[in-house]
C-alpha atoms as a PDB file:
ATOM      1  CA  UNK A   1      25.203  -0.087  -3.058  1.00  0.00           C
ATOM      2  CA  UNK A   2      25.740   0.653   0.455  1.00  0.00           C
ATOM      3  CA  UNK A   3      23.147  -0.148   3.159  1.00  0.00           C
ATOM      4  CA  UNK A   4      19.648   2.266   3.780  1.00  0.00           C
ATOM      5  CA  UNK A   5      19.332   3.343   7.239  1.00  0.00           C
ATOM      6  CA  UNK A   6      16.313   1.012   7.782  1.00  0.00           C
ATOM      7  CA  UNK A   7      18.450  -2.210   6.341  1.00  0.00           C
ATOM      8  CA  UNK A   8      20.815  -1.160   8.919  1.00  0.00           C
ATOM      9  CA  UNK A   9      17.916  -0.986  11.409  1.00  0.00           C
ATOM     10  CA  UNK A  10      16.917  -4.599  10.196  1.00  0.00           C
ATOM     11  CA  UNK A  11      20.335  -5.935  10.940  1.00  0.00           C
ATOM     12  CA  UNK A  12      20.627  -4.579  14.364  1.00  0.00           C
ATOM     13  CA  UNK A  13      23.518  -2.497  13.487  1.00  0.00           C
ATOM     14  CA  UNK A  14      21.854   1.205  14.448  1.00  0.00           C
ATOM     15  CA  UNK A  15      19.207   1.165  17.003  1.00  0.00           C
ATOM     16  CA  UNK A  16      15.591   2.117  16.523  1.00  0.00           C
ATOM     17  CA  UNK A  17      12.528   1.815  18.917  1.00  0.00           C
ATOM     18  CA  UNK A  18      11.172  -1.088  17.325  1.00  0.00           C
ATOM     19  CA  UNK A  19       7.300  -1.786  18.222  1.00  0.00           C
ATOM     20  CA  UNK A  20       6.460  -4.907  15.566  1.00  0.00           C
ATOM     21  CA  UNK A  21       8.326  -7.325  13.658  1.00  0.00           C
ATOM     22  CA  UNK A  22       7.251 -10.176  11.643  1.00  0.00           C
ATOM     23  CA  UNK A  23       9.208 -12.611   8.853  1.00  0.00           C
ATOM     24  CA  UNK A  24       8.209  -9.851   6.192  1.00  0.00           C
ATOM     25  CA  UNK A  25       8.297  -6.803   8.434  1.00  0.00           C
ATOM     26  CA  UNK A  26       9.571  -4.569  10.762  1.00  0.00           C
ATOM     27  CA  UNK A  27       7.543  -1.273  12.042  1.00  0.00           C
ATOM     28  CA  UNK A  28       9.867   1.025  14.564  1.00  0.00           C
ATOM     29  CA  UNK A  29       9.199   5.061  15.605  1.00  0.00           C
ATOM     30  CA  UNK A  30      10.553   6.890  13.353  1.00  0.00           C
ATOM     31  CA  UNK A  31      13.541   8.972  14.103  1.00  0.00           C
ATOM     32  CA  UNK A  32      11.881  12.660  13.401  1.00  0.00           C
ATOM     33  CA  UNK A  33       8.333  11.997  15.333  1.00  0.00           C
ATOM     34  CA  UNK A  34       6.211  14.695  13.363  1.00  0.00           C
ATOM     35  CA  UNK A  35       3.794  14.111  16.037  1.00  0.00           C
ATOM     36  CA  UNK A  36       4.052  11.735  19.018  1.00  0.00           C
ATOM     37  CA  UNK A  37       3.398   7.807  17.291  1.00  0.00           C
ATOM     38  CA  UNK A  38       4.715   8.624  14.262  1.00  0.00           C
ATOM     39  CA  UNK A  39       6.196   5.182  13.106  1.00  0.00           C
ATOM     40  CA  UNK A  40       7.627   3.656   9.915  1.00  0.00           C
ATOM     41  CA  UNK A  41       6.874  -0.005   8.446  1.00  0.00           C
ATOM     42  CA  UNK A  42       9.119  -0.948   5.881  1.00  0.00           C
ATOM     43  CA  UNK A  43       9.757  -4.239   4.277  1.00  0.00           C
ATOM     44  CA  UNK A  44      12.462  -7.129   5.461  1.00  0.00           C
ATOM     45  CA  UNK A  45      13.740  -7.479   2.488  1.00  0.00           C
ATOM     46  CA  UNK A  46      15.596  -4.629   0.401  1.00  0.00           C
ATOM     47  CA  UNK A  47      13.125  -3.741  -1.890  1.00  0.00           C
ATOM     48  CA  UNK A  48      13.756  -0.141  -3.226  1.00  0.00           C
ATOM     49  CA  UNK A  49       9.668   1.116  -4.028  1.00  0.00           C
ATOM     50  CA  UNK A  50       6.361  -0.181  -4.377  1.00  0.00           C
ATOM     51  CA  UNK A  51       6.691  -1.180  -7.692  1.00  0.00           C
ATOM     52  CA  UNK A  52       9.255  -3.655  -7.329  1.00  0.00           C
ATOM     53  CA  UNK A  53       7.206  -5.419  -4.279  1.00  0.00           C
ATOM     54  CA  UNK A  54       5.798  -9.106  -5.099  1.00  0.00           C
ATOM     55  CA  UNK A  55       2.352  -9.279  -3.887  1.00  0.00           C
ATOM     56  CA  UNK A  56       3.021 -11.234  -0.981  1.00  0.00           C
ATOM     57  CA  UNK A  57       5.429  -8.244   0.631  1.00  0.00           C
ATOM     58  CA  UNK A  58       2.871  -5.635  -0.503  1.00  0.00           C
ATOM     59  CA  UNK A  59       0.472  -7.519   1.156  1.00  0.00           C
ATOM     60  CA  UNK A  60       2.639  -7.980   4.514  1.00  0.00           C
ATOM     61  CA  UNK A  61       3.727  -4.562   4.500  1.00  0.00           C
ATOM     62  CA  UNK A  62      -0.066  -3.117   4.261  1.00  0.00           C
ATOM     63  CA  UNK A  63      -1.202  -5.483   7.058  1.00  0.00           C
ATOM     64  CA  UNK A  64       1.421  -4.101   9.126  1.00  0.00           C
ATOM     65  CA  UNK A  65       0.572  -0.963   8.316  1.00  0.00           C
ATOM     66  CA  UNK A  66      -3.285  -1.626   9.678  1.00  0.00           C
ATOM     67  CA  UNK A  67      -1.954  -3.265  12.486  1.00  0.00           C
ATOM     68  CA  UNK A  68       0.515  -0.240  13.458  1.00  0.00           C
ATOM     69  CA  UNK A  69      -2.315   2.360  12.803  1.00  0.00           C
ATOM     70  CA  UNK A  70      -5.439   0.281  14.841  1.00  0.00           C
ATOM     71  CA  UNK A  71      -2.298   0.263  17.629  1.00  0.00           C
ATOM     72  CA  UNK A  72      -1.611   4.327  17.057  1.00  0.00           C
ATOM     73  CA  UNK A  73      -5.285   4.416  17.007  1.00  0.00           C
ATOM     74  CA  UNK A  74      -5.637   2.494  20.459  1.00  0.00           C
ATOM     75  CA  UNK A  75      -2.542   4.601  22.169  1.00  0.00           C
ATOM     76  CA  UNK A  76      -2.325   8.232  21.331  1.00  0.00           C
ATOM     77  CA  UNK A  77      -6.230   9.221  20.106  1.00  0.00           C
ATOM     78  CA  UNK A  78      -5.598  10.998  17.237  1.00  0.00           C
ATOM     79  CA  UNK A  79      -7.994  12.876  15.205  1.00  0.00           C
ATOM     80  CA  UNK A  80      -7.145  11.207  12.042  1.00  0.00           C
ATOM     81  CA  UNK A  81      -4.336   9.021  10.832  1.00  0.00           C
ATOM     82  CA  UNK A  82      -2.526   9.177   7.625  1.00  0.00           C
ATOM     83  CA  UNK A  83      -0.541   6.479   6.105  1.00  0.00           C
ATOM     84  CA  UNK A  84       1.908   7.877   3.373  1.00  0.00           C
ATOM     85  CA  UNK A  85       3.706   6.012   0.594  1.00  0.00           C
ATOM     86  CA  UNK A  86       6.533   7.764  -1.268  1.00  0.00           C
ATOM     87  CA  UNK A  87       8.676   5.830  -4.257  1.00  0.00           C
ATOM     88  CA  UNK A  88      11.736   7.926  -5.820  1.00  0.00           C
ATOM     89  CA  UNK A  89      13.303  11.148  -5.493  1.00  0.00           C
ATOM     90  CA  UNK A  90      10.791  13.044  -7.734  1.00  0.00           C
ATOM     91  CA  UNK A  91       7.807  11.144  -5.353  1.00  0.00           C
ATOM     92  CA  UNK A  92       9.233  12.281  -2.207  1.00  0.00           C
ATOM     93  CA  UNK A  93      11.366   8.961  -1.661  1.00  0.00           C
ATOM     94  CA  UNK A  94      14.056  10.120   0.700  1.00  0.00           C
ATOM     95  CA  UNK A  95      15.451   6.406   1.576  1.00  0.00           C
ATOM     96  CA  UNK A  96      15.584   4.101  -1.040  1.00  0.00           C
ATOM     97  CA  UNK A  97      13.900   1.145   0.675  1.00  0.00           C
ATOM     98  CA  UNK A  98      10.076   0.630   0.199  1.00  0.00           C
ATOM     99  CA  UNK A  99       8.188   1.740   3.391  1.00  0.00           C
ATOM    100  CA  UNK A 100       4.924   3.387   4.854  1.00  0.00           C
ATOM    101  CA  UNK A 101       4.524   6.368   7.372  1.00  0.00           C
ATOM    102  CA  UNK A 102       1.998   5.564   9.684  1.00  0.00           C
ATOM    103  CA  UNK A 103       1.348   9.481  10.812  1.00  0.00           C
ATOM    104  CA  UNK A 104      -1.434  10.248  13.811  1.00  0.00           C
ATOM    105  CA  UNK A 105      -2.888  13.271  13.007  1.00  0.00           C
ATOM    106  CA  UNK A 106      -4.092  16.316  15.163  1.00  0.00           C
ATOM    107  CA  UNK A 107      -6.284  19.098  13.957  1.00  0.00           C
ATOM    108  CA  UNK A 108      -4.320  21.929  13.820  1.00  0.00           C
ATOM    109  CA  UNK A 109      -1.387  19.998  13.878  1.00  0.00           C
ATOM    110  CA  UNK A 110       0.611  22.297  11.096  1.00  0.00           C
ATOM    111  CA  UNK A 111       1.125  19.276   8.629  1.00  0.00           C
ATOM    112  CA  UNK A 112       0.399  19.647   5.565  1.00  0.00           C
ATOM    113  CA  UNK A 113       0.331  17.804   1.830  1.00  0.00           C
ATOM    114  CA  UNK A 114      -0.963  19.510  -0.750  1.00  0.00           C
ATOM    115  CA  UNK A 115      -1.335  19.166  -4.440  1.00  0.00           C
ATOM    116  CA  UNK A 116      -3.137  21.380  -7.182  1.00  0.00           C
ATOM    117  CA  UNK A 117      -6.109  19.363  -8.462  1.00  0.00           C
ATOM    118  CA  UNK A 118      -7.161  19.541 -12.237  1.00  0.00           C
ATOM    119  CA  UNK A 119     -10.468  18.322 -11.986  1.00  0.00           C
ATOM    120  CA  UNK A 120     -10.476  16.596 -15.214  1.00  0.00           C
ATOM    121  CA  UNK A 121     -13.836  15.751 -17.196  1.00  0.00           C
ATOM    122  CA  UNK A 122     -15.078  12.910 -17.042  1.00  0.00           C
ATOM    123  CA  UNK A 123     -14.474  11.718 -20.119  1.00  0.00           C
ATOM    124  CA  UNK A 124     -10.585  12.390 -19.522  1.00  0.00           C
ATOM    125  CA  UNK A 125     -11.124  10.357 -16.420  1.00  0.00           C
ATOM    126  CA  UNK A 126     -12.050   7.642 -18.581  1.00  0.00           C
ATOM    127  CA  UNK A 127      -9.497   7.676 -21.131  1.00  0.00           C
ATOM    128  CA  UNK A 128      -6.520   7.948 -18.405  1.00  0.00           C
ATOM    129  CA  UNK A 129      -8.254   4.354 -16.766  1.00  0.00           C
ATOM    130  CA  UNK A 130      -8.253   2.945 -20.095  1.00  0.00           C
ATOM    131  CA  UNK A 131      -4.655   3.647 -20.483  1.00  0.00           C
ATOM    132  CA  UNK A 132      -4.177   1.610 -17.032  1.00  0.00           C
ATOM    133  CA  UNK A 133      -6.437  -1.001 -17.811  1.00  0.00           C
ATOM    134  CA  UNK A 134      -4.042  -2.222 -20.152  1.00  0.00           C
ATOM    135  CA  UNK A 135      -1.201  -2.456 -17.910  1.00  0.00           C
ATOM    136  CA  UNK A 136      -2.831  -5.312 -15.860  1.00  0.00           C
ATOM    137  CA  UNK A 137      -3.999  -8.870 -16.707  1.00  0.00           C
ATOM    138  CA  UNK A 138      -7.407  -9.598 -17.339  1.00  0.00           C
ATOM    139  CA  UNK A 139      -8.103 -10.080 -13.168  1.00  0.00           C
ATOM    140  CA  UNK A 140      -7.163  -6.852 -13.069  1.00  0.00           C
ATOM    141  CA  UNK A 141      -8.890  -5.141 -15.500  1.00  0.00           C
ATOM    142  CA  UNK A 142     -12.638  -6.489 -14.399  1.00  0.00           C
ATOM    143  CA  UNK A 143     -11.687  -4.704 -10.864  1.00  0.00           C
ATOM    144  CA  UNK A 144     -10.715  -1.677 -12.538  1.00  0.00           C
ATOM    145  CA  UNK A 145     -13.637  -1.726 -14.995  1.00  0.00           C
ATOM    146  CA  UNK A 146     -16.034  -2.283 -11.800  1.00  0.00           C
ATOM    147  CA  UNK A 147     -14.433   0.269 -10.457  1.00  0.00           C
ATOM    148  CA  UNK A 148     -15.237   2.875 -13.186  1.00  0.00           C
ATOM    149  CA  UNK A 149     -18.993   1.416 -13.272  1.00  0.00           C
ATOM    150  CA  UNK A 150     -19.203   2.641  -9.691  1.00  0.00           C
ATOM    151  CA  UNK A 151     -17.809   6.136 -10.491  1.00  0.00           C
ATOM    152  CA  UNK A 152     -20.191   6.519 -13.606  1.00  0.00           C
ATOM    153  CA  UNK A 153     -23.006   5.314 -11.316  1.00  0.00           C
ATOM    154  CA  UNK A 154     -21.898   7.843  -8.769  1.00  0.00           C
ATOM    155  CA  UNK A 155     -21.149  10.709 -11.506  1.00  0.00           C
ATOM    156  CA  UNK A 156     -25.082  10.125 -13.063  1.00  0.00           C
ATOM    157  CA  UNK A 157     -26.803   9.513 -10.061  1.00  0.00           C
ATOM    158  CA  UNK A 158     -24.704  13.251  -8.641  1.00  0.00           C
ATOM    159  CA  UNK A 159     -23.254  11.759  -5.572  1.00  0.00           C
ATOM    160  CA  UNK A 160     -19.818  12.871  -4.905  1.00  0.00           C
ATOM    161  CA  UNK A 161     -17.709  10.035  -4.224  1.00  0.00           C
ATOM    162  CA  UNK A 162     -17.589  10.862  -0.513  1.00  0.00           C
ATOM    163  CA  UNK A 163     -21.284  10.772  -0.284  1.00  0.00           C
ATOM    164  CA  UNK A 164     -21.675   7.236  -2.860  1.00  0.00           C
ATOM    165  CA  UNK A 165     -23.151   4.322  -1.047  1.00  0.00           C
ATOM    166  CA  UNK A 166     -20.976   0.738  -1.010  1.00  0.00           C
ATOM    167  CA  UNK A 167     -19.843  -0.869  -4.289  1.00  0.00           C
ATOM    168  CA  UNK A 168     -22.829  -3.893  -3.249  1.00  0.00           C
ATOM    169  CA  UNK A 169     -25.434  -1.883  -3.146  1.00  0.00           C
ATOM    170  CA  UNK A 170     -24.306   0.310  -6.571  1.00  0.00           C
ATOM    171  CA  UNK A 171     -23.835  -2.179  -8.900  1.00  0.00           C
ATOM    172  CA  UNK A 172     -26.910  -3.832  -8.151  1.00  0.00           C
END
């Protein structure tokens, strides 16, 4: 397989504007600037997508991520910031090396992502987590099952979950 841009980055052998780098990390402005601050943290290592991180490099590459966002945050004032995570062709992947956009965000600033939304009953909703639910080990599933007690709580009590109050004071 021959190198990704951003391995090439890593190893010094392209140039990029690089503004943070740890043992796990590397965060530099990405090439195509949507808007001014636009910058990319990817992993060290060549990890192709999310789902083949270890939790210690999902973990490092989501701190980053915070870190380079409080920083856009701090230098350019946007109105909003949006941190994007792609994984394969059909998901938007365009390099094949697990990284984050770290986007400021203007209104009126022409970007867009869209998606139709079902809006699914909440039933469905339920069966689709119990699918998941199996898929992790038992750690796992309590946090998703908490999870779903706060939606339920928030579905009967006619919050939306915008408006629902924190998980603390739900569950209580």
């Amino acid at each position: 397989m021959s190198a990704t841009i951003f391995a090439r980055i890593i190893q010094r052998e392209i140039p990029a504007a690089i503004v943070y780098e740890d043992e796990l990390t590397i965060a530099f402005m990405d090439a195509g600037q949507v808007n001014p601050g636009h910058v990319i943290v990817a992993t060290k290592a060549h990890v192709e997508t999310i789902l083949d991180l270890d939790d210690e490099a999902a973990g490092a590459l989501f701190r980053t991520a915070a870190r380079i966002a409080r920083a856009v945050e701090a230098a350019f004032h946007p109105d909003g910031i949006t941190v994007l995570q792609t994984n394969r062709p059909a998901g938007w992947q365009t390099v094949p090396h697990v990284h984050l956009h770290v986007l400021p965000r203007h209104d009126g600033d022409g970007v867009t992502l869209g998606w139709p939304r079902k809006e699914p009953s909440f039933t469905e909703l339920q069966s689709l987590a119990s699918r998941l639910t199996g898929s992790y080990s038992p750690n796992h599933r309590r946090t998703i099952e908490t999870a779903s007690r706060q939606i339920l709580i928030s579905e009967t009590s006619g919050m939306s979950a915008t408006e629902s109050q924190p998980r603390a004071h739900l569950l209580q």
